[in-house]
Structure formats: structure tokens, C-alpha cells
Protein backbone atom coordinates (compact mmCIF):
# COMPACT_ATOMS: atom_id res chain seq x y z
CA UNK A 1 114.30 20.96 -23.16
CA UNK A 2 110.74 20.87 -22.34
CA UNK A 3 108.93 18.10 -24.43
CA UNK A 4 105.18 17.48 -25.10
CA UNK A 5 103.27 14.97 -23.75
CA UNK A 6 102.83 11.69 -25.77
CA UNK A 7 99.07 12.71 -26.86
CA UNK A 8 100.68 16.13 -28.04
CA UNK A 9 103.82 15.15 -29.94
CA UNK A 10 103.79 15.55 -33.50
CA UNK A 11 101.94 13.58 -36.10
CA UNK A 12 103.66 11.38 -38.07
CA UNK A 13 103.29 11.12 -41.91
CA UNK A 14 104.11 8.98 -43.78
CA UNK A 15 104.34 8.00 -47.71
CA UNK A 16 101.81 5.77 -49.51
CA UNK A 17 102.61 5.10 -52.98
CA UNK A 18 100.26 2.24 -53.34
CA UNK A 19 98.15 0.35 -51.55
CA UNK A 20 100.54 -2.05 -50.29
CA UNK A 21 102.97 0.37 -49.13
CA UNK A 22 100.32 2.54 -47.67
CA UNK A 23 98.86 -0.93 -45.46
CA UNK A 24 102.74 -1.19 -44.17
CA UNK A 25 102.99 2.25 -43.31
CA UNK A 26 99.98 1.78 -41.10
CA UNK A 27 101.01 -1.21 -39.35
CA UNK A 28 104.68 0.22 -38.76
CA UNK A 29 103.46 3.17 -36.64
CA UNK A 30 102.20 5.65 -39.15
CA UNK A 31 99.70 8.45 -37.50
CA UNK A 32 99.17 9.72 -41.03
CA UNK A 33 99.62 8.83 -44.40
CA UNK A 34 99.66 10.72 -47.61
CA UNK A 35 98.73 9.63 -50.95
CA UNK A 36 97.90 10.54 -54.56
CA UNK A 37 94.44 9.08 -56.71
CA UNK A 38 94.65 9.07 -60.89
CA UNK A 39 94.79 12.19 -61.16
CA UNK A 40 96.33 16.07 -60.07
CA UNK A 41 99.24 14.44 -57.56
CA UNK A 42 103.00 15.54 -58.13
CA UNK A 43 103.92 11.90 -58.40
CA UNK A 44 101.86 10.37 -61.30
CA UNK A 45 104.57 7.60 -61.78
CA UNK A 46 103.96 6.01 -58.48
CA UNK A 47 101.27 3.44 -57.83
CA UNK A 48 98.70 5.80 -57.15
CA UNK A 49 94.98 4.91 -56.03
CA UNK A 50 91.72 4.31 -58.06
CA UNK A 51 88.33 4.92 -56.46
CA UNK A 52 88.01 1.30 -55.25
CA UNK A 53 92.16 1.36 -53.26
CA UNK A 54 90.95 4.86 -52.08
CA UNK A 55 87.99 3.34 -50.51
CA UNK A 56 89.95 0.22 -49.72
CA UNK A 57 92.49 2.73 -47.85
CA UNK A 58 89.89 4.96 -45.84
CA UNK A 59 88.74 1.88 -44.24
CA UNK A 60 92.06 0.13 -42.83
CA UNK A 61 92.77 3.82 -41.94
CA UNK A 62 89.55 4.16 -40.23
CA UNK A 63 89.94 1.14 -38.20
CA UNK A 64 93.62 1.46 -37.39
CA UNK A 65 93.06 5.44 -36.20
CA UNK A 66 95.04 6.53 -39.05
CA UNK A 67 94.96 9.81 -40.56
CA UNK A 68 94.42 10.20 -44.80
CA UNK A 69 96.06 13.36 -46.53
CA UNK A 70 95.31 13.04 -50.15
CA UNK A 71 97.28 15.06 -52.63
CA UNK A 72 96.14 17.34 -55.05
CA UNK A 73 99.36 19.22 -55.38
CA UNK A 74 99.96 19.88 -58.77
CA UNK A 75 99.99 23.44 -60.61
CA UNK A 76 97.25 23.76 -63.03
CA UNK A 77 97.23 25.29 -66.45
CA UNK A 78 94.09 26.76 -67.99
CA UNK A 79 93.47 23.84 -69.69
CA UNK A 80 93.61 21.80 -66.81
CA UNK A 81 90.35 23.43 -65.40
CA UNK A 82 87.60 21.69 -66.25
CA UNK A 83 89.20 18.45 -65.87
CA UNK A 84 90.59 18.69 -62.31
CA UNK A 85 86.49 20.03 -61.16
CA UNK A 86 84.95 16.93 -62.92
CA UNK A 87 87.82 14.74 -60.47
CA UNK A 88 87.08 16.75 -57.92
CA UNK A 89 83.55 16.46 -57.63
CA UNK A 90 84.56 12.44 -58.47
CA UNK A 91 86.81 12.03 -54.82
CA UNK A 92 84.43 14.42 -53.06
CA UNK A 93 82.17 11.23 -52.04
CA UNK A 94 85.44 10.30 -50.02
CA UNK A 95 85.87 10.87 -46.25
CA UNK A 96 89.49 12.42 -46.64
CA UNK A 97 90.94 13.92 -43.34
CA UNK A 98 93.22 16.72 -45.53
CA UNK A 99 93.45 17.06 -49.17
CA UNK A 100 97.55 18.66 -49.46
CA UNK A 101 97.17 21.86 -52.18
CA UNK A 102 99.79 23.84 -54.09
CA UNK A 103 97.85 25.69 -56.53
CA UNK A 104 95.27 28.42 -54.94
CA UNK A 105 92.85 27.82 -58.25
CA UNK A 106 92.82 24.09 -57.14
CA UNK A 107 91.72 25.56 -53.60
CA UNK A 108 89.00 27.87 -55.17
CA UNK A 109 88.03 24.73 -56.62
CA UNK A 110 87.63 22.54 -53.83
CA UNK A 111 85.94 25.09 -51.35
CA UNK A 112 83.37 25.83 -54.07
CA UNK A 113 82.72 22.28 -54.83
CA UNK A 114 82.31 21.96 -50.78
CA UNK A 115 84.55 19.23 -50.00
CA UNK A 116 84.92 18.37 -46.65
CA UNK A 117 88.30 18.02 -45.51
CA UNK A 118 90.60 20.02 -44.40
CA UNK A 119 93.26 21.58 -46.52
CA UNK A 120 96.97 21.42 -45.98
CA UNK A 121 99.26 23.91 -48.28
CA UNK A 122 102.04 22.22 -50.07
CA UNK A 123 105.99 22.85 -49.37
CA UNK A 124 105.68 23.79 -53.14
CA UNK A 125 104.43 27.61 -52.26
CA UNK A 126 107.69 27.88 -50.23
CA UNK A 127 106.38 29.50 -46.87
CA UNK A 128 109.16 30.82 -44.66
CA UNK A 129 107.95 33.19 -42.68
CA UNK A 130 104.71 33.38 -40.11
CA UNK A 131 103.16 36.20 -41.87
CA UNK A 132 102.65 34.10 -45.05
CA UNK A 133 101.76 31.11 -43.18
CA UNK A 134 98.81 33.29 -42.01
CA UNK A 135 97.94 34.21 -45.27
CA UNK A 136 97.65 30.90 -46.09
CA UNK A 137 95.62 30.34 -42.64
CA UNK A 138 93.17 32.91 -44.27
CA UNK A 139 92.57 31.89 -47.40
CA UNK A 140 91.28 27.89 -45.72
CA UNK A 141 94.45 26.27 -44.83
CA UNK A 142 94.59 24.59 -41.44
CA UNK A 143 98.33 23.36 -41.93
CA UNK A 144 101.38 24.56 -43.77
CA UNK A 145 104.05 22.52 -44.96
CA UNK A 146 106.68 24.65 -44.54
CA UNK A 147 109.44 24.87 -47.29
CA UNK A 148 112.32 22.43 -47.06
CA UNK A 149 114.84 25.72 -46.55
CA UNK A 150 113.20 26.76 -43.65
CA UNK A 151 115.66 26.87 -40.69
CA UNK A 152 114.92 25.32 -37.22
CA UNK A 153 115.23 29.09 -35.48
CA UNK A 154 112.61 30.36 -38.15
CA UNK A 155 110.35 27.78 -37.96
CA UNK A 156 110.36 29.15 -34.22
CA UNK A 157 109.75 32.31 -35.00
CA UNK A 158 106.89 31.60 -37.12
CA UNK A 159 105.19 28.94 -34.20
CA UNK A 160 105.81 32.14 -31.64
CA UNK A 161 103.83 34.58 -34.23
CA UNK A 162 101.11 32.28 -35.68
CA UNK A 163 98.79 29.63 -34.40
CA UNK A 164 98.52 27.85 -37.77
CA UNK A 165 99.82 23.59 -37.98
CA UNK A 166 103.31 23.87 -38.78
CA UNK A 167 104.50 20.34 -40.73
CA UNK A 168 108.25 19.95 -42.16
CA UNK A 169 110.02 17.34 -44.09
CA UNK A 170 112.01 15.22 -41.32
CA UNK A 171 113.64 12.47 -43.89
CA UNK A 172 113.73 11.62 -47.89
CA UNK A 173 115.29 12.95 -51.13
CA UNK A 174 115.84 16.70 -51.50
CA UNK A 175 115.41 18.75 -54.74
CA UNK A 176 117.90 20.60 -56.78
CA UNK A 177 115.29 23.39 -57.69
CA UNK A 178 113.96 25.70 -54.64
CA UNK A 179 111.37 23.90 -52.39
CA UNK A 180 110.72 21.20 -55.50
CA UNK A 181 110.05 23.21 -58.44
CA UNK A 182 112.13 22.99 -60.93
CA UNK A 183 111.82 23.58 -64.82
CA UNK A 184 115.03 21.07 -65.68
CA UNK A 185 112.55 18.10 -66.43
CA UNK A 186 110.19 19.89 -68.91
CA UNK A 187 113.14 21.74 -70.61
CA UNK A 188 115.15 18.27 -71.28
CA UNK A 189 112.52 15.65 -71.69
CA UNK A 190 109.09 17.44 -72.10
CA UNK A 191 107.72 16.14 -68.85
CA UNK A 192 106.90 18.55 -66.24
CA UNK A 193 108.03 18.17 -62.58
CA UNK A 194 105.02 20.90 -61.75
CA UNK A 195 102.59 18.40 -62.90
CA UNK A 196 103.88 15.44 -61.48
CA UNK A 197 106.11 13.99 -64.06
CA UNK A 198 109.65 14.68 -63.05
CA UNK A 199 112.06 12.69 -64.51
CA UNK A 200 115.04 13.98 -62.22
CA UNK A 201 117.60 15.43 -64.72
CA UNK A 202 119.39 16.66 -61.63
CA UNK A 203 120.06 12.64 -61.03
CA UNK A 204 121.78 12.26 -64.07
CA UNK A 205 125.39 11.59 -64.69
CA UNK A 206 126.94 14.77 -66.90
CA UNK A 207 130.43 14.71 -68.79
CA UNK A 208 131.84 17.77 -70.23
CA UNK A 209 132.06 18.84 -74.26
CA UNK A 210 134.27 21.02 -75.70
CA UNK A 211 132.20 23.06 -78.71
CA UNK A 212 134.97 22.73 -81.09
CA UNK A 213 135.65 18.55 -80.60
CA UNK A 214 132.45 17.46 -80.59
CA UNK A 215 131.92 13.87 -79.39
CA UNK A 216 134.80 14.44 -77.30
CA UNK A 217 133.55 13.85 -73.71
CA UNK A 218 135.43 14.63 -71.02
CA UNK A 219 134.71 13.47 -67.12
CA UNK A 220 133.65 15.58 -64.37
CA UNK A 221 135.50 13.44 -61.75
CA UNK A 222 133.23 13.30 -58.64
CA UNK A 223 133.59 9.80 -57.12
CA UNK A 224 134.51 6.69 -58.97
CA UNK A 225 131.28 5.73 -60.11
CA UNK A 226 130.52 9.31 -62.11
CA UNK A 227 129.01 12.38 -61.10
CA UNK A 228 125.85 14.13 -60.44
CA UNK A 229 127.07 18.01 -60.18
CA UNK A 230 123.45 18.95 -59.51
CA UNK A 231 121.99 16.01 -57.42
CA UNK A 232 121.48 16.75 -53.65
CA UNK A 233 121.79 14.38 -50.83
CA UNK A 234 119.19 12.58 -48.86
CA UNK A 235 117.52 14.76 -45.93
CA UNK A 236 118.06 13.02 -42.23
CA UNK A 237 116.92 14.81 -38.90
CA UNK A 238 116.59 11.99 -36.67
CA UNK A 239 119.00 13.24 -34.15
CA UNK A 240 117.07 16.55 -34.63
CA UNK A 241 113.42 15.49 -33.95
CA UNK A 242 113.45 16.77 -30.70
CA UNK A 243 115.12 20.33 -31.81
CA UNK A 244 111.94 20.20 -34.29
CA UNK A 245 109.82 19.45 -31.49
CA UNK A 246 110.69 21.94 -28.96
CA UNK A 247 110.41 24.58 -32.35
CA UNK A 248 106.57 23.84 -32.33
CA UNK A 249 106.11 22.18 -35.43
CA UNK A 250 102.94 19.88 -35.68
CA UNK A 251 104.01 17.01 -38.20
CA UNK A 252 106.97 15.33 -39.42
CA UNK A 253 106.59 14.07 -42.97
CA UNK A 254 108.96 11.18 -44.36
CA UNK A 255 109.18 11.44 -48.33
CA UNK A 256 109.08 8.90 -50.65
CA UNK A 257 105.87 7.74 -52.17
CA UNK A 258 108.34 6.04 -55.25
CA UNK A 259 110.50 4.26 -52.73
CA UNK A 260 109.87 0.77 -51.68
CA UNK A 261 107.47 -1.16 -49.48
CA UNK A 262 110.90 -1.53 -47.18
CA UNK A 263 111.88 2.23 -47.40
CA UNK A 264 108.00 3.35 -46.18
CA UNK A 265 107.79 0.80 -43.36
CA UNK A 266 111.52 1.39 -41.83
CA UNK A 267 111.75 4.94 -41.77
CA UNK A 268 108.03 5.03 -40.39
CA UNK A 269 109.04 3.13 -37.77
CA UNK A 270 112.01 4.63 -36.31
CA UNK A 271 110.78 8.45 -36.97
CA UNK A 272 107.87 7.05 -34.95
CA UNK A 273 109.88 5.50 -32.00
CA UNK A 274 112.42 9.06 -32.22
CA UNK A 275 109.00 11.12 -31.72
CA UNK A 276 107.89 8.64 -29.08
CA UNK A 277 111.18 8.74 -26.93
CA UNK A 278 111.70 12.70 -27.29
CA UNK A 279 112.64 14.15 -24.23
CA UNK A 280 113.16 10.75 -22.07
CA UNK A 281 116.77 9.46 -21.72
CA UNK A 282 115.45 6.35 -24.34
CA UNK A 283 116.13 9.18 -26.99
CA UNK A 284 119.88 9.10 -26.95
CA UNK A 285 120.16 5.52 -25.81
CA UNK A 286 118.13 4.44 -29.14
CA UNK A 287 119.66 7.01 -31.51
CA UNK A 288 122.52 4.46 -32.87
CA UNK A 289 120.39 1.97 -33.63
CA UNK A 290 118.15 4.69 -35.39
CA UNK A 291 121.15 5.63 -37.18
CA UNK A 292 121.76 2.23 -38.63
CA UNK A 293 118.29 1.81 -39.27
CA UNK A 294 118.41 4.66 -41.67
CA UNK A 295 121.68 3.55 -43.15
CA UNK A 296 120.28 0.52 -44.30
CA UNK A 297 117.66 1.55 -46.34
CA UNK A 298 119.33 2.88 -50.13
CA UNK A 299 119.98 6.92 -49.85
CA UNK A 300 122.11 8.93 -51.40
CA UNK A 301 124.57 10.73 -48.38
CA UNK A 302 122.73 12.23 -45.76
CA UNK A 303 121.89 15.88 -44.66
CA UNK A 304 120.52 17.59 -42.14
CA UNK A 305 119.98 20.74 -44.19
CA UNK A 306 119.46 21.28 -47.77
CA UNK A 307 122.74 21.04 -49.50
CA UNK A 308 124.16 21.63 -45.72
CA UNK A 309 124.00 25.42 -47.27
CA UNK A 310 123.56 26.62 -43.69
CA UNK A 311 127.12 24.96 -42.70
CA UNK A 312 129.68 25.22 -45.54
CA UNK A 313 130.41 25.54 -49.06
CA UNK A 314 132.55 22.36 -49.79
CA UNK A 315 131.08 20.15 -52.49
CA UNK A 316 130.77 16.40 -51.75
CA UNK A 317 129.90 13.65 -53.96
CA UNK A 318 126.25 11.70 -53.56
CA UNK A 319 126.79 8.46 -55.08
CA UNK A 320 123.52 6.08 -54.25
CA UNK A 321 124.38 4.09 -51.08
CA UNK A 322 122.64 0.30 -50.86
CA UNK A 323 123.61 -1.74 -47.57
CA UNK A 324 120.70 -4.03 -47.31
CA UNK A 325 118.71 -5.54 -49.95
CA UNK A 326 114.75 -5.57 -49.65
CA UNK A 327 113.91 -9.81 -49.51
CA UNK A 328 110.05 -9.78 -49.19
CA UNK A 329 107.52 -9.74 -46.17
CA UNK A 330 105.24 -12.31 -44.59
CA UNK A 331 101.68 -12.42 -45.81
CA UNK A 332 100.51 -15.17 -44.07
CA UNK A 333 100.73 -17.86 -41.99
CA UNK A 334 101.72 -21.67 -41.82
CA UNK A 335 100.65 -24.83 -40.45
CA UNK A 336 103.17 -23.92 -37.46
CA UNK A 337 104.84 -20.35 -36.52
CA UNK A 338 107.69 -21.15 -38.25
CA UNK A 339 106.50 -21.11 -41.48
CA UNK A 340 105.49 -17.99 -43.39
CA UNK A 341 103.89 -17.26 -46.71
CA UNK A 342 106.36 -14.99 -47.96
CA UNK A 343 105.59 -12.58 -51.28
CA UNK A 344 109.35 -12.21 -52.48
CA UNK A 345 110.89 -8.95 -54.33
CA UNK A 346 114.16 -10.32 -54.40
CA UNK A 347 115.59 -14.35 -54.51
CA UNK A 348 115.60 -16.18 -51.37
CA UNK A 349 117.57 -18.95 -51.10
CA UNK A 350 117.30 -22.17 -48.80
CA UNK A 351 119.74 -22.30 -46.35
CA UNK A 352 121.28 -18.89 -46.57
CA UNK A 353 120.73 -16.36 -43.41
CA UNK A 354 118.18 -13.40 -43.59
CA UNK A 355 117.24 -10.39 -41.34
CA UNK A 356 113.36 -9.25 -40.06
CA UNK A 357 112.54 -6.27 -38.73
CA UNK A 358 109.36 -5.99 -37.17
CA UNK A 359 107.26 -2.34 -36.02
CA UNK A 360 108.20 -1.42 -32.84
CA UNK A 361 106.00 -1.34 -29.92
CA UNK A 362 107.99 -1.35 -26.45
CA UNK A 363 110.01 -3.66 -27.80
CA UNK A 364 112.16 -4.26 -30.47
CA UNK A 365 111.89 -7.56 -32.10
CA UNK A 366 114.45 -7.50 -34.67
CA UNK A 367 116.71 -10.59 -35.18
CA UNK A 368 118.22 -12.89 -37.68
CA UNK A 369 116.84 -16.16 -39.34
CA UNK A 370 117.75 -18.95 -41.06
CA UNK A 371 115.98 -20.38 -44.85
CA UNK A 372 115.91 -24.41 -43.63
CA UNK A 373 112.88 -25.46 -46.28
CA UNK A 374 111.08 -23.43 -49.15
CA UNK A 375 107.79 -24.54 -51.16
CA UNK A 376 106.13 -23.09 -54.28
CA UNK A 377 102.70 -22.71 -54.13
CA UNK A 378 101.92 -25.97 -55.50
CA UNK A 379 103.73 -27.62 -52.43
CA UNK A 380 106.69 -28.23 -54.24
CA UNK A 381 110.53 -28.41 -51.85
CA UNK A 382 112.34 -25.76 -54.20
CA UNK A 383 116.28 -24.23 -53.79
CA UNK A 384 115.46 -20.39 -54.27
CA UNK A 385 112.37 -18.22 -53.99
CA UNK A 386 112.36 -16.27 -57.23
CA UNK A 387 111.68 -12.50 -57.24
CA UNK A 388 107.93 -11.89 -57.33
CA UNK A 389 106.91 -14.82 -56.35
CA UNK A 390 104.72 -16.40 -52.96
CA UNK A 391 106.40 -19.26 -51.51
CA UNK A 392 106.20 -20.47 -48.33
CA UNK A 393 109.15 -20.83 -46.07
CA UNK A 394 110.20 -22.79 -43.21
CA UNK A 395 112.34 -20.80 -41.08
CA UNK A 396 114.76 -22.13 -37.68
CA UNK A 397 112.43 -20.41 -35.25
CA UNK A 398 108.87 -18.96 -35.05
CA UNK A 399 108.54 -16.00 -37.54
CA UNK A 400 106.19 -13.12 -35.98
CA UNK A 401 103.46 -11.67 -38.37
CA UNK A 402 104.17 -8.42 -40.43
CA UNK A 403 107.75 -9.08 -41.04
CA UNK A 404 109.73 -7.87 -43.69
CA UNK A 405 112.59 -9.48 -44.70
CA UNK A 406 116.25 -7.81 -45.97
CA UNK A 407 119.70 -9.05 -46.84
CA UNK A 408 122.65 -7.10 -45.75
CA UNK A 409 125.52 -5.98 -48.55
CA UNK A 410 128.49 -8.33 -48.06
CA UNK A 411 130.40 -4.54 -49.53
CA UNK A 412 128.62 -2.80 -47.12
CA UNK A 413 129.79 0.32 -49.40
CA UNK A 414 128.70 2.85 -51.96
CA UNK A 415 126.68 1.36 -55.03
CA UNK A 416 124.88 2.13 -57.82
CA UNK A 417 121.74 0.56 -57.80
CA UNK A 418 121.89 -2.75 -59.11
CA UNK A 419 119.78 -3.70 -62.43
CA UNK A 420 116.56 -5.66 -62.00
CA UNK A 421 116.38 -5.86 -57.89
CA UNK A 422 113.79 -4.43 -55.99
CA UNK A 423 114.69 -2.01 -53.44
């Protein structure tokens, strides 16, 4: 399998759904990252960026050589006109690598405003062949997300017939409705998924009702915690990044701008050392650890196609799997290297035995540690580190800067996710 060379491989992008998350994307090995301001994204429930973190976030980008993709994605009604050209011609001051596009009005917009970036067509307008994809080339876009159904053979096809940046969607949930969009939300809840405020319906457990017995509810057995008869599993192409390389594409994009701090940085940093080791024998030596990697950040089951439609027909269940619970990460230092100001999402308790997981470099630094003294901020010796809270912590042995810090499931199973922790 020929590979490209390491200044050729594909980008990496990956999600930002606040400032915080987008800072430990960068410093876990992102090439790219993608994020949403106030307005026009298809996630308005994440953190999202004002003027001042968009500013904030050009600069570390800037001086880390990190690419910004800012998302104007969603699909505007009439109404929606006059509003999305006054933010327009509010973000236009910013010096935005790619704005990311679903809605061709929202491109009229943009190129008649003259913003200066360039412009990347969302999965949403479901490109699966090259001769759309160079429609889209035509009408300003430089890069096509292709749409999450496309196969690995066509997204050959379309690299041999057009010259246009091909990105795809290497890890992250999937979507019940065809390449994301989906009416479900707005119909049950008034809250439309095409404007960024899906409430995910398709996640929700469903029990059957016969018309004449009302109240009478009857379970759709699925798995022992309930079921989700239109939920999909998690997407996961690690041990498929170098079939997507060899196809030609031009990005891999991670999803989840909603997920945690923990979800952003891990996955960033093993889809980043995957792309690095392509084509050397470090590919397949690596790809359990990968593996486990991935399983240790909460999914539902994996996939390496939508739905597996390409595969077989059998229905599976996709109960929410948690194997590792997201601690906290170091935000500064000590008096020695053993201490660490940690900011906690979850309790931390003195004594008790934690895992960090560092970015990788040529090395991987990974490794367990143990609690031996915890102080508030007002220098008092305390038993626990409560959930959003800085403390600093004294640990056995010198604790490296950007950490983050997890706890592994004693179950080790198939979970819901557990009220009131952070993941």
C-alpha cells in the first residue's frame, strides 16, 4: 500500500466545543480544529465562542500552527436572512482558515460580504459522487466533507475523477436521519436539528402502546437496560485510516464538539499517532493500544460503517458504554514536579490510584499514579477533591504538564451514564 509522506498525510480535525476543549485539542496533536461562534452553528448547545474566545482561539492556533474551521452550517429560513449577514459581516474581522457551509444562501452570503477564508461544504448536502463534489468545487468550495454513507471504493472513485479536498468523518456519533438531517427533533419537541438544536429523539428509550389499553406500556426488549430501536452506534475507523488514506481523502474529522474535554483530547491523539504511523510497521504494532484507547472513552458500540448497512442486516443493541471516568487535568504547577494544580470534573480522593495520559510525541508517556496529599486552595490537607473544584495534589512521582487524569470502571461493562459525573 503506497502511503504519503508525513508532510502529505491527511489533516487532522478535530472538535472544539469551547475554549477549553479546543486549547486540549491543540496540545494533543490536532492539525485542525473546528468550532461554532453565537450564532448559525448546528450545535448551539455546546460551549460555543464569543468574539473575545474566537480571538482568544486564532491566536493559540496561530502560534501552535493550527488550522481554524469555523462553522456556519446551519440551514437558513427566510427569516433568518438578515440576521445571519449582520453576524457575518460581525466574524468577518476574523482571520478564519475555512468557514464549514451547508446552506448555498449562507455561501452567497459570505462571498458577497468578501470574507476571506476558504469554504468547506458540510456532510449535511450529502455528496457521494465526484461529479457533485465538482459542483460544489464551482460554486467556491475548496473542500467537501463527504457524506457519512460514502463508501471507501467511492470515495476512490471520486479522488480519481476530481481534484477537489476530500474530508470524511473517521470517529464520533452517527445519525439516525441520512447524512444528519433529520426532522424527528422538530416534530417531537419543536427544536430543529437543521438549525442546531437537536435534541436526539433517536436516543431515546421507546416502549410499545396498544391503542385500545392505553397506559398500558409494553417493552421493546433490546438489552437489559432498555432500548433505543432508532439510535445508531458510534463510528470507529482506526484500523481503517490507512484504507482512507490510500483512497485519497485529505482530512479526517473526529466528531464531538458536546463531548468532553477527555473525549476531544484522546481521540485527537491516537487518530493523530494512526495517521502518523500509516504505512510503517508502527501501524499494526500500535493498533491495540489504539483500540483500548478508544474503548475507554464513553461510546455507544462501535462501527465502521453507518449502521454496518454495507455488511449485514442483524440488529444489535447500543447501550452507552463508560470504562473510564474523566478525573480532571493539570493546570499548573507546584513547588516540586510532583505536585500539580489539578481543576477536577469528578472527586479525587487521597490515597486512591489514578491514570494520566499524556499527547503523544515519539513516545508514549502514559502510566499510573498514586493521590499521597491533596490541598484546597486555601492550603488546607483535605480527603477528596470535589468535582469542579482546583486543588492541588501531591502525587508518588513527578507529574508531566498537560495531563489529564481518568479512573477506570471497576465493571468495566455496559452503563448508562451515571447522574451528575462529568464525562
Amino acid at each position: 500500500m503506497k502511503m504519503k509522506s508525513a508532510a502529505d498525510k491527511p489533516e487532522l480535525l478535530a472538535p472544539a466545543g469551547n475554549l477549553e476543549k479546543l486549547t486540549f485539542a491543540v496540545k494533543y496533536g490536532a492539525d485542525a480544529v473546528y468550532f461554532g461562534g453565537d450564532e448559525f452553528n448546528l450545535r448551539v448547545r455546546a460551549g460555543n465562542f464569543s468574539p473575545e474566545n474566537i480571538e482568544k482561539s486564532l491566536q493559540l492556533c496561530r502560534e501552535h500552527n493550527v488550522r481554524t474551521v469555523f462553522l456556519m452550517n446551519s440551514f437558513l429560513h427566510e427569516g433568518d436572512l438578515e440576521a445571519a449577514r449582520k453576524y457575518i459581516n460581525e466574524i468577518k474581522k476574523f482571520k478564519l482558515d475555512a468557514i464549514m457551509v451547508s446552506d448555498p444562501g449562507m455561501l452567497t452570503m459570505l462571498q458577497d460580504t468578501g470574507v476571506e477564508a476558504e469554504f468547506h461544504l458540510s456532510t449535511q448536502m450529502n455528496t457521494l459522487n465526484h461529479l457533485a463534489a465538482d459542483f460544489w468545487k464551482r460554486a467556491g468550495f475548496s473542500r467537501i466533507v463527504l457524506a457519512r454513507e460514502t463508501t471507501i471504493d467511492e470515495i476512490r472513485a471520486i479522488r480519481e475523477n476530481s481534484d477537489v479536498e476530500l474530508e470524511v468523518f473517521a470517529h464520533g456519533a452517527l445519525c439516525v436521519a441520512y447524512s444528519g438531517r433529520c426532522l424527528l427533533s422538530r416534530y417531537m419537541t419543536g427544536r430543529d436539528a437543521n438549525q442546531g438544536d437537536c435534541s436526539q429523539p433517536c436516543r431515546w428509550n421507546y416502549k410499545l402502546v396498544e391503542e385500545k389499553r392505553p397506559g398500558n406500556y409494553l417493552d421493546v426488549i433490546e438489552h437489559q437496560k432498555g432500548t433505543e430501536i432508532i439510535s445508531s452506534k458510534d463510528l470507529n475507523t482506526i484500523h481503517r485510516v490507512e484504507e482512507f488514506i490510500d483512497a485519497g481523502v485529505s482530512a479526517f474529522k473526529i466528531e464531538g464538539r458536546m463531548k468532553s474535554l477527555y473525549h476531544a483530547a484522546n481521540t485527537t491523539r491516537i487518530y493523530k499517532h494512526a495517521i502518523q504511523c500509516a504505512g510503517t510497521d508502527d501501524f499494526n504494532r500500535n493498533l491495540s493500544f489504539w483500540q483500548e484507547e478508544l474503548d475507554l472513552i464513553n461510546h455507544r458500540p462501535y462501527t465502521d460503517d453507518l449502521f454496518n448497512e454495507f455488511n449485514n442486516l442483524e440488529f444489535t443493541g447500543v447501550p452507552y458504554v463508560r470504562r473510564a471516568l474523566f478525573l480532571g487535568y493539570k493546570s499548573g504547577s507546584g513547588d516540586d514536579k510532583r505536585q500539580a494544580l489539578i481543576k477536577t470534573s469528578n472527586p479525587i480522593r487521597t490515597g486512591e490510584d489514578v491514570e494520566a495520559i499524556f499527547p503523544i510525541d515519539k513516545n508514549i508517556k502514559d502510566g499510573t499514579f498514586t493521590i499521597r496529599e491533596i490541598h484546597d486552595m486555601d492550603g488546607n490537607i483535605i480527603e477528596m477533591a470535589r468535582p469542579s473544584s482546583t486543588c492541588m495534589i501531591t502525587f508518588d512521582r513527578d507529574m508531566d504538564d498537560n495531563a489529564i487524569l481518568r479512573r477506570r470502571e471497576e465493571t468495566g461493562g455496559d452503563t448508562d451514564k451515571a447522574k451528575g459525573a462529568t464525562t
